[in-house]
Protein backbone atom coordinates (compact mmCIF):
# COMPACT_ATOMS: atom_id res chain seq x y z
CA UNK A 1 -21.78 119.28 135.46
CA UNK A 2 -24.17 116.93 134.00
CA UNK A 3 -27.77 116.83 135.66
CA UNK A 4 -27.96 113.13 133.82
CA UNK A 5 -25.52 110.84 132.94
CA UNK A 6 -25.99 110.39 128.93
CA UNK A 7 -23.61 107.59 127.19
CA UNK A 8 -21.65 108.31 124.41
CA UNK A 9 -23.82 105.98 122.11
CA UNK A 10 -26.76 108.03 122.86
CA UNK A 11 -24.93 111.33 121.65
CA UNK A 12 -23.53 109.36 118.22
CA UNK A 13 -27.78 108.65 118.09
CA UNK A 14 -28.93 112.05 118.50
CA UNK A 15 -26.20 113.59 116.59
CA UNK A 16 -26.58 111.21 113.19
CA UNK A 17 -29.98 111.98 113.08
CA UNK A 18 -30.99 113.65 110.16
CA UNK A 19 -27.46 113.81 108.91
CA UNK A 20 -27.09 112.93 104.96
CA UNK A 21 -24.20 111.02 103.13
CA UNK A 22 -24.01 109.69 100.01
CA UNK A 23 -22.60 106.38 101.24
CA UNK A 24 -24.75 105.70 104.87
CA UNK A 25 -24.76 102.68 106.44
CA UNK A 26 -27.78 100.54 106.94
CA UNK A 27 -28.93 101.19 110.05
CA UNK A 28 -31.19 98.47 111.99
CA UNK A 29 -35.31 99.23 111.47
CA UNK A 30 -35.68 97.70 114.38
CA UNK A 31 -33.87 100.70 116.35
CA UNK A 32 -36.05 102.92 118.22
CA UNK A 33 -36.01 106.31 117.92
CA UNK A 34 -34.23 108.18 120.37
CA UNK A 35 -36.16 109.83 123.00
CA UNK A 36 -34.81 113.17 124.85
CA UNK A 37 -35.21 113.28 128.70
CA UNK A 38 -35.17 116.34 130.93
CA UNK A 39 -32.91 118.04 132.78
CA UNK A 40 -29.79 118.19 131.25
CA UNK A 41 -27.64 121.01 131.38
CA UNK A 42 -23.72 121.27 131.95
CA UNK A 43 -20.09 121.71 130.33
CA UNK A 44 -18.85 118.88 128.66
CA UNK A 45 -14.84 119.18 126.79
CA UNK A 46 -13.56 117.27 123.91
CA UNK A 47 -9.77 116.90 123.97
CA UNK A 48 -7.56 115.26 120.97
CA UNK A 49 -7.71 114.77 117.40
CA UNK A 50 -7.40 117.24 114.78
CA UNK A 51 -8.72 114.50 112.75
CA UNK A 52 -11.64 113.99 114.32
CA UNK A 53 -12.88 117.73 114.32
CA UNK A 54 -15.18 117.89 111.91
CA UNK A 55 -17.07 114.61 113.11
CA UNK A 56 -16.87 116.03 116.86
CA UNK A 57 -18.33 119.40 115.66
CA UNK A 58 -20.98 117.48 113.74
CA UNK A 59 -21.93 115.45 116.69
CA UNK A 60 -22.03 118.17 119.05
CA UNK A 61 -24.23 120.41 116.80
CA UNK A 62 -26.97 117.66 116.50
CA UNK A 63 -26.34 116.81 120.67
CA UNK A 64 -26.89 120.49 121.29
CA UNK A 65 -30.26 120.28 119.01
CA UNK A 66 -31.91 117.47 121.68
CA UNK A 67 -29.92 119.40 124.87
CA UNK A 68 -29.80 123.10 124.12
CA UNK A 69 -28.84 123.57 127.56
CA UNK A 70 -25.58 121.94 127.50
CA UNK A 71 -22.38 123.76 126.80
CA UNK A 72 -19.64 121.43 124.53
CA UNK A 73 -16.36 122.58 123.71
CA UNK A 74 -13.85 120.69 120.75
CA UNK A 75 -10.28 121.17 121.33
CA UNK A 76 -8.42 119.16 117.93
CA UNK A 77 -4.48 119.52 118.75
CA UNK A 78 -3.52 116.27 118.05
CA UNK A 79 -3.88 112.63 119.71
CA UNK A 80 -1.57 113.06 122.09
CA UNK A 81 -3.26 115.64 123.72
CA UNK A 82 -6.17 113.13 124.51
CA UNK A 83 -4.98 110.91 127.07
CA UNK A 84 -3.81 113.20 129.87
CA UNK A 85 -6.98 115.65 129.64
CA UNK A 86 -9.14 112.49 130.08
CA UNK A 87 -6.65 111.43 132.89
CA UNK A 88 -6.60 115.13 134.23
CA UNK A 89 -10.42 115.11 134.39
CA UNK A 90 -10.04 118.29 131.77
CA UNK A 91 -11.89 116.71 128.66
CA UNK A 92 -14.94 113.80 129.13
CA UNK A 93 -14.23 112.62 125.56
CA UNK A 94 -10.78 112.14 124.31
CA UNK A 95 -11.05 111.73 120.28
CA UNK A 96 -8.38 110.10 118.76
CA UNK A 97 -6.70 108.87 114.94
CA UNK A 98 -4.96 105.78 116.97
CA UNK A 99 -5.42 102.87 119.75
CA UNK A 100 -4.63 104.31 123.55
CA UNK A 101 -0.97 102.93 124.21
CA UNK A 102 -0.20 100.47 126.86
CA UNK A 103 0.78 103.16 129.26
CA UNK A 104 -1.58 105.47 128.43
CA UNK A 105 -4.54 103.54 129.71
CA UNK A 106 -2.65 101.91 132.68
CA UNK A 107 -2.29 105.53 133.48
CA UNK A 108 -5.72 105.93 133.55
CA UNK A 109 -6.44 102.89 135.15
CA UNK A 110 -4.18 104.11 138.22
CA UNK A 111 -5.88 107.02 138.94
CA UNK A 112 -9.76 105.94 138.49
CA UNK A 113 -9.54 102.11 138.98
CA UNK A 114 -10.87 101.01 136.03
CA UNK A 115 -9.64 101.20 132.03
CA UNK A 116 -10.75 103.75 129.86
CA UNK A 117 -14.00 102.68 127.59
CA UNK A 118 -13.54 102.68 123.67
CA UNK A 119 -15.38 103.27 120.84
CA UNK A 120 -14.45 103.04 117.13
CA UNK A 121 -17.00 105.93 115.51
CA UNK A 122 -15.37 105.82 112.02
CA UNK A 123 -13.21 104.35 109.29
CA UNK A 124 -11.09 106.71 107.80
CA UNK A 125 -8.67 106.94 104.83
CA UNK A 126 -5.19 108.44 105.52
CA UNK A 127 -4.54 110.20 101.96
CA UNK A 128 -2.09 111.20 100.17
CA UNK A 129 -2.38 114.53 98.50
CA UNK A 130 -0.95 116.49 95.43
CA UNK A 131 -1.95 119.72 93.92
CA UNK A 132 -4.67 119.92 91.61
CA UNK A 133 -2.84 120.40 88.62
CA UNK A 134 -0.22 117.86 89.39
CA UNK A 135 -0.55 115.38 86.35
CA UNK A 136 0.22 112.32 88.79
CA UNK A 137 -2.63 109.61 89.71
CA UNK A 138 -1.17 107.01 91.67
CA UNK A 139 1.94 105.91 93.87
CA UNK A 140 2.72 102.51 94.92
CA UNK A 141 3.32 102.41 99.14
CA UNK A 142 7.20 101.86 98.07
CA UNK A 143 7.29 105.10 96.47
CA UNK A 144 5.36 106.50 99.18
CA UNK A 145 8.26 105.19 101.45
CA UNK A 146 11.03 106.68 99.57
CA UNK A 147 9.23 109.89 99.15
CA UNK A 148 9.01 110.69 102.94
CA UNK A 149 11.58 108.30 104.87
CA UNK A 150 14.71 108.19 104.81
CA UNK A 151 14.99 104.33 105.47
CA UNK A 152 13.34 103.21 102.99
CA UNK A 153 12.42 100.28 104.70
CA UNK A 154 9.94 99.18 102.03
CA UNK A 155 13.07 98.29 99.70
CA UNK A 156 12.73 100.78 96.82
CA UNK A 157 16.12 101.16 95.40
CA UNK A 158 17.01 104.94 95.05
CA UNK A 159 15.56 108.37 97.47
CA UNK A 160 12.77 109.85 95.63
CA UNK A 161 13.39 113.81 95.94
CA UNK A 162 12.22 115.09 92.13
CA UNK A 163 9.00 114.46 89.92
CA UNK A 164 10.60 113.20 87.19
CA UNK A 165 11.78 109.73 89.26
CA UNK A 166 7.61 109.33 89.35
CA UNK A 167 7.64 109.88 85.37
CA UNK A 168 6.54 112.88 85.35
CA UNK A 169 7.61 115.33 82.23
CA UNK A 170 8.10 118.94 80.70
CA UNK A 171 9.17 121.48 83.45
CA UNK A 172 8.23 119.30 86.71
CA UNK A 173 10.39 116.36 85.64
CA UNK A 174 13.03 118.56 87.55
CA UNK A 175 11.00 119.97 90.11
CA UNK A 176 11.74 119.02 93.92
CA UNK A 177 9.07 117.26 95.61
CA UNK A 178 7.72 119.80 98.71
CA UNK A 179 6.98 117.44 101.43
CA UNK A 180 4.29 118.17 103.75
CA UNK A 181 3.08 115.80 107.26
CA UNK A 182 1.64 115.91 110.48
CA UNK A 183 3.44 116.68 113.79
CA UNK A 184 4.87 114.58 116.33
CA UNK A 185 1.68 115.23 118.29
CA UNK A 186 -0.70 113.80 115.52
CA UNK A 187 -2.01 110.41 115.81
CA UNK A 188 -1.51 110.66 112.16
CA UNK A 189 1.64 111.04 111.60
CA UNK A 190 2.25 108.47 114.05
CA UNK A 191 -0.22 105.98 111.64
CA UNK A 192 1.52 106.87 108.67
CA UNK A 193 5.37 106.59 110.15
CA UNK A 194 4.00 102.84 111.12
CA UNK A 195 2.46 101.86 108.55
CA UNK A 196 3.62 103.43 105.60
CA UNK A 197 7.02 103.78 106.74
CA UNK A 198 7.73 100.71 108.07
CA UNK A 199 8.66 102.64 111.51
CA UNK A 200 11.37 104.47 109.41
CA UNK A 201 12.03 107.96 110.11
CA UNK A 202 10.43 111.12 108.28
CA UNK A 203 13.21 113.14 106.39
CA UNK A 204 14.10 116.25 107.27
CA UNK A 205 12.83 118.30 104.85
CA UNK A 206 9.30 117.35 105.71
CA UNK A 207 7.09 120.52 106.58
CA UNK A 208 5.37 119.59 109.84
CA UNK A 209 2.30 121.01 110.15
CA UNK A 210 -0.07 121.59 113.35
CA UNK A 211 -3.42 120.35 111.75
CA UNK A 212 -4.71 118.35 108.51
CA UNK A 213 -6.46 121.88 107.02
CA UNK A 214 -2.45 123.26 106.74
CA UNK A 215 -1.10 120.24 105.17
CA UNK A 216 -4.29 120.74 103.02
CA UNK A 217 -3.42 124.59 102.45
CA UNK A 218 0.28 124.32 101.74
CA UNK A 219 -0.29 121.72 98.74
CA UNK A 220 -3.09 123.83 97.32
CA UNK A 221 -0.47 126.41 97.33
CA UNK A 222 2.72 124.67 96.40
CA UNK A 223 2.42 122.50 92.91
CA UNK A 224 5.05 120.84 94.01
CA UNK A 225 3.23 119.64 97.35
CA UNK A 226 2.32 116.42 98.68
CA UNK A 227 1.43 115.60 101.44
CA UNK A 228 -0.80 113.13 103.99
CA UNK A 229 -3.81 113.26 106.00
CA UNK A 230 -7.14 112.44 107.09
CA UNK A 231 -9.38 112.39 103.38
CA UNK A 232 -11.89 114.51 105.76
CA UNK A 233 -10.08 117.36 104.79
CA UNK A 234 -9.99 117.36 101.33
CA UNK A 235 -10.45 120.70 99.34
CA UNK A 236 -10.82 121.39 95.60
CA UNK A 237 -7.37 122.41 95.72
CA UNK A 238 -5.89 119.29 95.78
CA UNK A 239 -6.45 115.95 94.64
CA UNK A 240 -6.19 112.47 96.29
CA UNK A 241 -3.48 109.42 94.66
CA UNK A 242 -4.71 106.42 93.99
CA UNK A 243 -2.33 103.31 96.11
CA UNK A 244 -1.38 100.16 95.57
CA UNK A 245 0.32 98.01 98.14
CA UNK A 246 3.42 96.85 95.75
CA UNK A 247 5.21 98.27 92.52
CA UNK A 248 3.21 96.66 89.45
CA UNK A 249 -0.02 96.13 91.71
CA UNK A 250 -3.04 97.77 90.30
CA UNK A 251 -3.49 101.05 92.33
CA UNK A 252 -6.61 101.51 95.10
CA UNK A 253 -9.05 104.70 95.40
CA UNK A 254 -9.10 106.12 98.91
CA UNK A 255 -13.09 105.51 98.69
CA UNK A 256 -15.40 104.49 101.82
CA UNK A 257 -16.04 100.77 100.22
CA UNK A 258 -11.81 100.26 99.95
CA UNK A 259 -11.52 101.77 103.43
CA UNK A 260 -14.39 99.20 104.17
CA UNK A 261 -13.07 96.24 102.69
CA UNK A 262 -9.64 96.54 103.13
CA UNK A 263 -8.46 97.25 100.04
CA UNK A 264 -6.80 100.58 100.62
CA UNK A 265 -3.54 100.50 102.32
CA UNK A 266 -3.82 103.34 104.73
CA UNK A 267 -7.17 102.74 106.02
CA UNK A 268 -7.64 103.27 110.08
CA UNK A 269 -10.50 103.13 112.57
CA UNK A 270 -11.43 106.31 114.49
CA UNK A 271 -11.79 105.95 118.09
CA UNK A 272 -13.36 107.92 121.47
């Protein structure tokens, strides 16, 4: 175990320095810059999003650069998985694509007395995905509805099930759309069945997958794919639709300043 106690915020610190991106955030001049102290040394477990991996492994690389000695491990099996490893004392940090529920945290509160702390360490984009050579740009969340659910609680009129109902042409006019999500233990796939389902329910013919990088894979693979997830995972294989909130609207990039200011219809927080 830890020698030290070190927050969370210090670890987001030491792990952002040094890291690029094209679209930082200002960050305060007044800030000092963080100092290592001695004596740390342990195990510490991350348990939870498959989202979040990437950012985790990030984090923990530039940790481990100020605390050599200290051993972290990243678990990513989905959101659901957080909770009772932070409960079970089995993970110290619990990443995770959603809020805590209700009963989650008064489970945690039971056993330690206290409520679990929270911190929002990113805005993310749910996207949704197509192959590369898929001639489509954008989909209205309506569509998006009556692509996956089959409710269609957002009103559109008919099922979507073939490219040609998204005016598509040539050979793929007839082509059945390949559906590709999340599992039940994703705090994904419980994101988009809120909020771009309206709480309806997934069809059946949805290929769950156990992670964002195979939802990823089987579009590159399938031309007929699409599919959601974090836009962390991304590959040259596919390509990201454009939204807009309503049929007619003009459609919305999945960029960081739309996730920023709202724009973007599937836009989330990130939370530990």
């Amino acid at each position: 175990m830890f020698k030290k106690v070190i927050s969370f915020a210090a670890l987001l610190a030491v792990a952002t320095t040094g890291v690029a991106s094209a679209e930082a955030l200002k960050v305060d001049k007044g800030l000092k810059k963080y100092q290592a102290v001695g004596g740390v040394s342990g195990n510490l477990n991350s348990i939870g999003s498959d989202t979040l991996n990437n950012l985790m492994t990030m984090w923990a690389e530039g940790f481990r650069k100020k605390y050599p000695n200290v051993n972290i491990q990243i678990e990513g099996k989905g959101s659901s998985t957080a909770p009772p490893a932070l409960i079970a004392g089995t993970a110290q940090l619990a990443p995770m694509s959603r809020e805590m529920k209700s009963s989650e945290i008064d489970a945690f509160e039971k056993k330690y007395g206290y409520k679990p702390t929270r911190i929002a360490v990113a805005i993310d984009t749910i996207a949704i995905f197509v192959n590369k050579d898929n001639p489509l740009k954008s989909l209205s969340m309506q569509t998006v509805d009556a692509i996956f659910s089959k409710n269609r609680k957002r009103g559109y009129e008919t099922d979507i099930v073939t490219w040609g109902q998204l005016g598509l042409t040539g050979k793929m006019a007839s082509q059945p759309i390949s559906l590709y999500g999340r599992n039940s233990a994703s705090g994904t796939y419980g994101f988009f069945k809120e909020h771009a389902l309206k709480k309806g329910d997934y069809k059946d013919t949805v290929k769950e997958q156990p992670g964002s990088a195979s939802v990823v894979q089987g579009i590159t693979k399938d031309l007929n794919g699409i599919g959601y997830s974090g836009i962390g995972y991304k590959t040259s294989g596919v390509k990201v639709l454009a939204l807009s909130e309503k049929e007619g609207q003009p459609a919305v990039a999945a960029s960081y300043e739309n996730a920023l200011n709202n724009t973007y219809p599937l836009s989330r927080f990130l939370y530990v």
